[in-house]
C-alpha atoms as a PDB file:
ATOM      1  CA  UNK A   1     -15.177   4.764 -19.260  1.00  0.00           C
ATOM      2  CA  UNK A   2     -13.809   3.417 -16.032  1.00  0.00           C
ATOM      3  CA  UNK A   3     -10.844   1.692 -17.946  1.00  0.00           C
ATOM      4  CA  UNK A   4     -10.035   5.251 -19.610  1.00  0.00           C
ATOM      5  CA  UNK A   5     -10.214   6.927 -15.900  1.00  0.00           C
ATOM      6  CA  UNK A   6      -7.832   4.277 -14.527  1.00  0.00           C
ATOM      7  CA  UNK A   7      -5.230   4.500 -17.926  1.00  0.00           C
ATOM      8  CA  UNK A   8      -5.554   8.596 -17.540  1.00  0.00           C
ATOM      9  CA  UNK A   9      -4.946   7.970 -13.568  1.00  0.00           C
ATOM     10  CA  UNK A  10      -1.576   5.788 -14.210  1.00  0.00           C
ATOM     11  CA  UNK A  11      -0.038   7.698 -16.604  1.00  0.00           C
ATOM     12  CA  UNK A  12      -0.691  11.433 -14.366  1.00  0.00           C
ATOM     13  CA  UNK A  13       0.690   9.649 -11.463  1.00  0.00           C
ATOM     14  CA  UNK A  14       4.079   8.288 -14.077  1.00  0.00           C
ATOM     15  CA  UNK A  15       4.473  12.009 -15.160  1.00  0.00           C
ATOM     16  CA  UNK A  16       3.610  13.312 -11.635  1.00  0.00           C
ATOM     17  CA  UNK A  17       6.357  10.997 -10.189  1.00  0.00           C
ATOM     18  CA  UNK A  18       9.038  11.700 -12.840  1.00  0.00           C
ATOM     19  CA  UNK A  19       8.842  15.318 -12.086  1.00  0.00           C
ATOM     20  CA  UNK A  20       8.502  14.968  -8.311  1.00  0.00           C
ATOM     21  CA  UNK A  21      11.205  12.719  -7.921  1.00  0.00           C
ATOM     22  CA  UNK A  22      13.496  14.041 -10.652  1.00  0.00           C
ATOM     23  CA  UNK A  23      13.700  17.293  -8.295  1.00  0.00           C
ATOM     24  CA  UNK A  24      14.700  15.724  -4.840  1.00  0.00           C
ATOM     25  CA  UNK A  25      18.479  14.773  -4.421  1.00  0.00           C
ATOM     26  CA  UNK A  26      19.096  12.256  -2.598  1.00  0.00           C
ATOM     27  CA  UNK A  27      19.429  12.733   0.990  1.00  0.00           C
ATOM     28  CA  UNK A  28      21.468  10.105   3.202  1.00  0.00           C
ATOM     29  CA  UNK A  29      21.735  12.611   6.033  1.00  0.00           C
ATOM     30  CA  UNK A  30      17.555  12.206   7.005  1.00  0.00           C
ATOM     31  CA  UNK A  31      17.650   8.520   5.998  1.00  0.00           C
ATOM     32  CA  UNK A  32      20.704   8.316   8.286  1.00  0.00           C
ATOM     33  CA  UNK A  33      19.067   9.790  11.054  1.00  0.00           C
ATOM     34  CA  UNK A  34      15.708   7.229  11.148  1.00  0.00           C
ATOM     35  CA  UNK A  35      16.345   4.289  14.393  1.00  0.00           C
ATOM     36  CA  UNK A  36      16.848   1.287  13.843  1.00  0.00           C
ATOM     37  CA  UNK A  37      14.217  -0.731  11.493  1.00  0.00           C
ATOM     38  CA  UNK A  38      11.684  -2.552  13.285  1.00  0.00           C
ATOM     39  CA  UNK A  39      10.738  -5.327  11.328  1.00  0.00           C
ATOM     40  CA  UNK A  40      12.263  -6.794   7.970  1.00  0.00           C
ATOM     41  CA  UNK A  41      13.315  -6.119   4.584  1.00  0.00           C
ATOM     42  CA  UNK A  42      12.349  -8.865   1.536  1.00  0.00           C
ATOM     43  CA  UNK A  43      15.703  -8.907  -0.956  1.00  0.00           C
ATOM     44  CA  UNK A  44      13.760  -6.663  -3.359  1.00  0.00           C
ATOM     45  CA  UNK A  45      14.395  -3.593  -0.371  1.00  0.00           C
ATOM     46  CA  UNK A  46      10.685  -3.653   0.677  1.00  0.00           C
ATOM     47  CA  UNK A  47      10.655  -3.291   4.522  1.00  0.00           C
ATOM     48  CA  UNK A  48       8.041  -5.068   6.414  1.00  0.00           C
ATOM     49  CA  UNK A  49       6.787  -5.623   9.787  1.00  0.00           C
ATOM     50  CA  UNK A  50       4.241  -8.605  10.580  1.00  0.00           C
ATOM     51  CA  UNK A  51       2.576  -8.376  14.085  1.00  0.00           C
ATOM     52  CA  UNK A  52      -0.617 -10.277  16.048  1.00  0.00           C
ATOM     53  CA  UNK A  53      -1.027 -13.936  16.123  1.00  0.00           C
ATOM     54  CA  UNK A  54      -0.373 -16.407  13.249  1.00  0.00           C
ATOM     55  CA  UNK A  55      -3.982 -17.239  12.828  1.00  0.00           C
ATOM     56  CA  UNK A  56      -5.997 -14.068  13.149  1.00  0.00           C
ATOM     57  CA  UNK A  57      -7.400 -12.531  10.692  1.00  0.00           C
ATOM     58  CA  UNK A  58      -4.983 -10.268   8.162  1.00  0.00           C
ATOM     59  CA  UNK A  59      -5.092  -6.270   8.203  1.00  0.00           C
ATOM     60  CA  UNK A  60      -2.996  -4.858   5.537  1.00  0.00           C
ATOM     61  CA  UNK A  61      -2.264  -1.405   6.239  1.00  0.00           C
ATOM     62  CA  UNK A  62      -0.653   0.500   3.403  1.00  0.00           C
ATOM     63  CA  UNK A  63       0.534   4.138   3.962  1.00  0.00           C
ATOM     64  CA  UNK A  64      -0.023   7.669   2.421  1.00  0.00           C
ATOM     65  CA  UNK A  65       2.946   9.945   0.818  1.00  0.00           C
ATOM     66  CA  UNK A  66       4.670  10.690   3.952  1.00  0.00           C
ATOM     67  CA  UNK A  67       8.476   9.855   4.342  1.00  0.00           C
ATOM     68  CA  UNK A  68       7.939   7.645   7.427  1.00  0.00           C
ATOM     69  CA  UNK A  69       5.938   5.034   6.233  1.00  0.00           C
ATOM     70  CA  UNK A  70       4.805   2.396   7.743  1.00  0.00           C
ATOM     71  CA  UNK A  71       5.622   4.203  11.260  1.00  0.00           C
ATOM     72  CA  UNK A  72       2.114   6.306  10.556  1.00  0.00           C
ATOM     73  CA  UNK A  73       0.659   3.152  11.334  1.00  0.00           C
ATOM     74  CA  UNK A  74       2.563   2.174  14.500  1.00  0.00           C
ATOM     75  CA  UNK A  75      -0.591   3.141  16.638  1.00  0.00           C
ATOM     76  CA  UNK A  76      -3.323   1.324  14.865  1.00  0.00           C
ATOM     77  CA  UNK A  77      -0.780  -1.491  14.385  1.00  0.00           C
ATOM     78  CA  UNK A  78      -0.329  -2.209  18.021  1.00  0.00           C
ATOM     79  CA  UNK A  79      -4.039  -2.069  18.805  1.00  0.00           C
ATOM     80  CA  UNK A  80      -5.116  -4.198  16.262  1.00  0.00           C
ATOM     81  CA  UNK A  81      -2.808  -7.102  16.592  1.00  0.00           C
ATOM     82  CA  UNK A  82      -3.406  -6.948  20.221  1.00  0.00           C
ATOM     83  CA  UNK A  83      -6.926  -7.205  19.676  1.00  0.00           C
ATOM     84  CA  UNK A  84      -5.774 -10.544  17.982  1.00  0.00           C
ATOM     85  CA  UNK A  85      -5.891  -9.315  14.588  1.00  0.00           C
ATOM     86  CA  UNK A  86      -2.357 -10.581  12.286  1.00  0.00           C
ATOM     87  CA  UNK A  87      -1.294  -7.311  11.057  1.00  0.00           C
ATOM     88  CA  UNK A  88       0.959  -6.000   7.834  1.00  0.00           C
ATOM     89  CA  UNK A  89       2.734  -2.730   7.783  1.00  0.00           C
ATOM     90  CA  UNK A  90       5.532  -2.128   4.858  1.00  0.00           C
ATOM     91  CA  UNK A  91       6.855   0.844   3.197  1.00  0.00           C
ATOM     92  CA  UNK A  92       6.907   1.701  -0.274  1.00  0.00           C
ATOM     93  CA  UNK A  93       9.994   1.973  -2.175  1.00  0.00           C
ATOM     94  CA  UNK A  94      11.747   5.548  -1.229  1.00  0.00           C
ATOM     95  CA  UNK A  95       9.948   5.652   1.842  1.00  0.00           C
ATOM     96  CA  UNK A  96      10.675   4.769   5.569  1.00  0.00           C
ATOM     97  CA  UNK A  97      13.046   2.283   5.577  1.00  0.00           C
ATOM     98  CA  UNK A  98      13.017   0.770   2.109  1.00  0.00           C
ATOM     99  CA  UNK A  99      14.816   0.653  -0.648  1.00  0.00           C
ATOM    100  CA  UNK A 100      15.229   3.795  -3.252  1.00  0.00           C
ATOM    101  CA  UNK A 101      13.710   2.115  -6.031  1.00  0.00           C
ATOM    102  CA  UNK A 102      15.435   2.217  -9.543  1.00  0.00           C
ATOM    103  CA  UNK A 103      13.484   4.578 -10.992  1.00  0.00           C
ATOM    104  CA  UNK A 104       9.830   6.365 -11.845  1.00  0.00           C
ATOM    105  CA  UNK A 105       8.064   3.057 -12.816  1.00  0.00           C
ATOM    106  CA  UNK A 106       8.229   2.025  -9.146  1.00  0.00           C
ATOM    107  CA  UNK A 107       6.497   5.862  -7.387  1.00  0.00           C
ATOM    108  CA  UNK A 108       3.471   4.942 -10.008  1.00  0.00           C
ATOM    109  CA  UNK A 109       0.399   3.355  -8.860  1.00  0.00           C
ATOM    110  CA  UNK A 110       0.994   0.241 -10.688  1.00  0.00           C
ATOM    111  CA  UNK A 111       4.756   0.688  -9.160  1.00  0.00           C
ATOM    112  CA  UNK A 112       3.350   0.342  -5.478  1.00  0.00           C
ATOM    113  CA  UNK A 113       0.367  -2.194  -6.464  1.00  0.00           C
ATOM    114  CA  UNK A 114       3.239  -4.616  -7.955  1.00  0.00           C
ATOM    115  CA  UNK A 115       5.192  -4.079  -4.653  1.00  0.00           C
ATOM    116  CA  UNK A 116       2.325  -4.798  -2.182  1.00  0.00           C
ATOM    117  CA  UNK A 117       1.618  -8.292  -4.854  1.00  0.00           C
ATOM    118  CA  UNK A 118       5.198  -9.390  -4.456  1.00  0.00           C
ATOM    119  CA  UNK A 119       5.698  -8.668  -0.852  1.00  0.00           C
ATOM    120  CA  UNK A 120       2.032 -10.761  -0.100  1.00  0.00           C
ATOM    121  CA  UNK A 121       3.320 -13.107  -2.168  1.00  0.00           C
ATOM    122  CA  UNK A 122       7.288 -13.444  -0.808  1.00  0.00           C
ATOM    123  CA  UNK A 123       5.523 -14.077   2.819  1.00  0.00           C
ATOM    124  CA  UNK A 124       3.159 -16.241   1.270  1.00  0.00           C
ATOM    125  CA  UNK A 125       0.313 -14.066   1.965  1.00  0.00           C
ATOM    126  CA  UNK A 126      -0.916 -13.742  -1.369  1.00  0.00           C
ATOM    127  CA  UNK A 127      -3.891 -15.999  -1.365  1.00  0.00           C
ATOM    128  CA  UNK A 128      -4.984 -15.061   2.246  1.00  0.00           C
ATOM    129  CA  UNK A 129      -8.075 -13.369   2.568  1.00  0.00           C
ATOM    130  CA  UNK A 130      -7.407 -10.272   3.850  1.00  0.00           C
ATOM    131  CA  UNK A 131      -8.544  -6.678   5.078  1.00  0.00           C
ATOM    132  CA  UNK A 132      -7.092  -3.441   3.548  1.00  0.00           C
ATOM    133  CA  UNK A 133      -6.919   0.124   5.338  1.00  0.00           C
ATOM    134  CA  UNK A 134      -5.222   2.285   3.357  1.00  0.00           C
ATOM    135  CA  UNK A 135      -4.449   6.431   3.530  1.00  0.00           C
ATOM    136  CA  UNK A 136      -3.957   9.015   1.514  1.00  0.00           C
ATOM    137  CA  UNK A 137      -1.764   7.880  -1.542  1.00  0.00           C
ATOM    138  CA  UNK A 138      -2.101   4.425  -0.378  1.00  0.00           C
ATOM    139  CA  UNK A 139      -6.180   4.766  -1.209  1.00  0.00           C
ATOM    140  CA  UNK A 140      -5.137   3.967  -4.746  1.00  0.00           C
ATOM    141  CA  UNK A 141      -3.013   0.956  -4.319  1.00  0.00           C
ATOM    142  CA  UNK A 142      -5.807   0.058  -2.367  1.00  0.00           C
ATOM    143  CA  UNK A 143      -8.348  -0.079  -4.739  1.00  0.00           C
ATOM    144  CA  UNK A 144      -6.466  -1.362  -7.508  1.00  0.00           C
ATOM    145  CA  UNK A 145      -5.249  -4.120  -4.992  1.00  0.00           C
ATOM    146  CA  UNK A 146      -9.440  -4.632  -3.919  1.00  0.00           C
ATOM    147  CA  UNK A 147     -10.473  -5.028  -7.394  1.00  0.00           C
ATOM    148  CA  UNK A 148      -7.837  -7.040  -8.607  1.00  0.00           C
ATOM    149  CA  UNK A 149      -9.581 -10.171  -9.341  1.00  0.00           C
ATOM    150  CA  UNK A 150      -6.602 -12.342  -7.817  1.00  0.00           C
ATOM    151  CA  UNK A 151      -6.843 -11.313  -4.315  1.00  0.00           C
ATOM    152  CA  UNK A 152      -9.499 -11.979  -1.659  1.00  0.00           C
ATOM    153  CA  UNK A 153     -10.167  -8.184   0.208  1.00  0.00           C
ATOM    154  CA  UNK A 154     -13.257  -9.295   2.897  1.00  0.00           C
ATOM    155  CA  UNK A 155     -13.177  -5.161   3.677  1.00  0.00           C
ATOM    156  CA  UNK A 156     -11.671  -1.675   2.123  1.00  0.00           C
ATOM    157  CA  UNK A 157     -11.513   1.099   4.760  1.00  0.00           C
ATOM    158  CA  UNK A 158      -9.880   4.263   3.027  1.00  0.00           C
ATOM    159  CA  UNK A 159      -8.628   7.239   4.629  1.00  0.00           C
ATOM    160  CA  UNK A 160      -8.398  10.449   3.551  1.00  0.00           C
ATOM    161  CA  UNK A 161      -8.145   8.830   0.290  1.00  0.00           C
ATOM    162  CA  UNK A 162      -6.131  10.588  -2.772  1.00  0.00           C
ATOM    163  CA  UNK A 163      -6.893  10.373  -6.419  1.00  0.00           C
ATOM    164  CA  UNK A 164     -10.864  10.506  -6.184  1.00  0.00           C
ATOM    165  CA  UNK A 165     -12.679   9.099  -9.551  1.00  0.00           C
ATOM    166  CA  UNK A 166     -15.625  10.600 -10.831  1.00  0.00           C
ATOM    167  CA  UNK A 167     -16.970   6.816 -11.064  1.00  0.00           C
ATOM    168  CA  UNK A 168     -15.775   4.395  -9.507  1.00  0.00           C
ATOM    169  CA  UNK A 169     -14.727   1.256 -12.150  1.00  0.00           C
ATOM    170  CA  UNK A 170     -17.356  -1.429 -11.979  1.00  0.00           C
ATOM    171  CA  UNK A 171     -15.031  -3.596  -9.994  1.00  0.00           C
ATOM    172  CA  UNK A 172     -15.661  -1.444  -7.013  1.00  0.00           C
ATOM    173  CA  UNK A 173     -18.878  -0.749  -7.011  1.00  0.00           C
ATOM    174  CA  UNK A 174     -20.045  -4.535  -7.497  1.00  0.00           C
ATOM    175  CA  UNK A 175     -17.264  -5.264  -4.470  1.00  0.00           C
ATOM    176  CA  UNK A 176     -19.234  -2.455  -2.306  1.00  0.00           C
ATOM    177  CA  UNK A 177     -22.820  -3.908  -3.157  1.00  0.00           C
ATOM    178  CA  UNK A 178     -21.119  -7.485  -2.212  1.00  0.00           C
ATOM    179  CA  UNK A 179     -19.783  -6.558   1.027  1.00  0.00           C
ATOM    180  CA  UNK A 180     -21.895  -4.209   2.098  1.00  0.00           C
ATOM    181  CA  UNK A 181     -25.528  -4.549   1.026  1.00  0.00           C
ATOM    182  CA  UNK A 182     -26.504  -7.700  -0.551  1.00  0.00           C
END
């Protein structure tokens, strides 16, 4: 049952995207108008900023719907990595400062998990234990990142998170009694 949630999940958020995005023109004149990027972009157009020391412990903080990004996060950023903590801010594809995309595939949930993979990976990040705080939209990706039997989440902290499931897949709830109880 949890596999047919996630499947029905993935493909609403494909047709929700198609439609969504299929209705905004482009806009250079807003994109135009955003400062200067703080931070970096990978050659795949993700932009990233890394902040905090080199050996604390990783926060990955992926962002909700909103146009800005990462910049949502410029707050908690800054008082996390100076409370020593390494931390990860990027923006998905047609948002904030990265790259358009090429198309709906990359505004699905798989779309943005595959980005957040390759960018952990291209900074050679992906087998470093890590915490995830995720918002809104982002909730999702941060799930499917959690359970994702590849990666090492030590804690999930959503926010306002979108796309609730009636049951959670099995994968979270035996990460939740691992973490948090037992």
């Amino acid at each position: 049952q949890a596999v047919w949630v996630a499947l029905a999940m993935r493909q609403r958020s494909l047709l929700l995207m198609e439609h969504i995005f299929a209705e905004i023109p482009a806009q250079p004149e807003v994109t135009s108008k955003l400062p200067p990027a703080p931070g970096h972009t990978t050659s795949a157009g993700t932009h990233y900023h890394l902040s905090g020391p080199e050996d604390g412990e990783l926060v990955v903080l992926i962002h909700g719907i909103g146009v800005f990004g990462s910049q949502s996060w410029a707050p908690l950023a800054a008082e996390l990595a100076g409370g020593g903590f390494r931390v990860l801010t990027f923006d998905f594809l047609g948002r904030g400062w990265s790259a358009r995309g090429d198309g709906p595939a990359d505004f699905t949930a798989d779309g943005h998990l595959k980005q957040l993979q390759q960018l952990l990976q291209d900074l050679t990040l992906g087998k470093t234990a890590h915490h995830v705080v995720a918002h809104s939209m982002g909730g999702i990706v941060g799930v499917l990142h959690t359970v994702d039997p590849s990666t090492e989440v030590l804690s999930l902290t959503l926010l306002a998170p979108a796309g609730a499931l009636r049951k959670p897949p099995d994968a979270v709830t035996a990460f939740i009694l691992r973490r948090c109880c037992c």
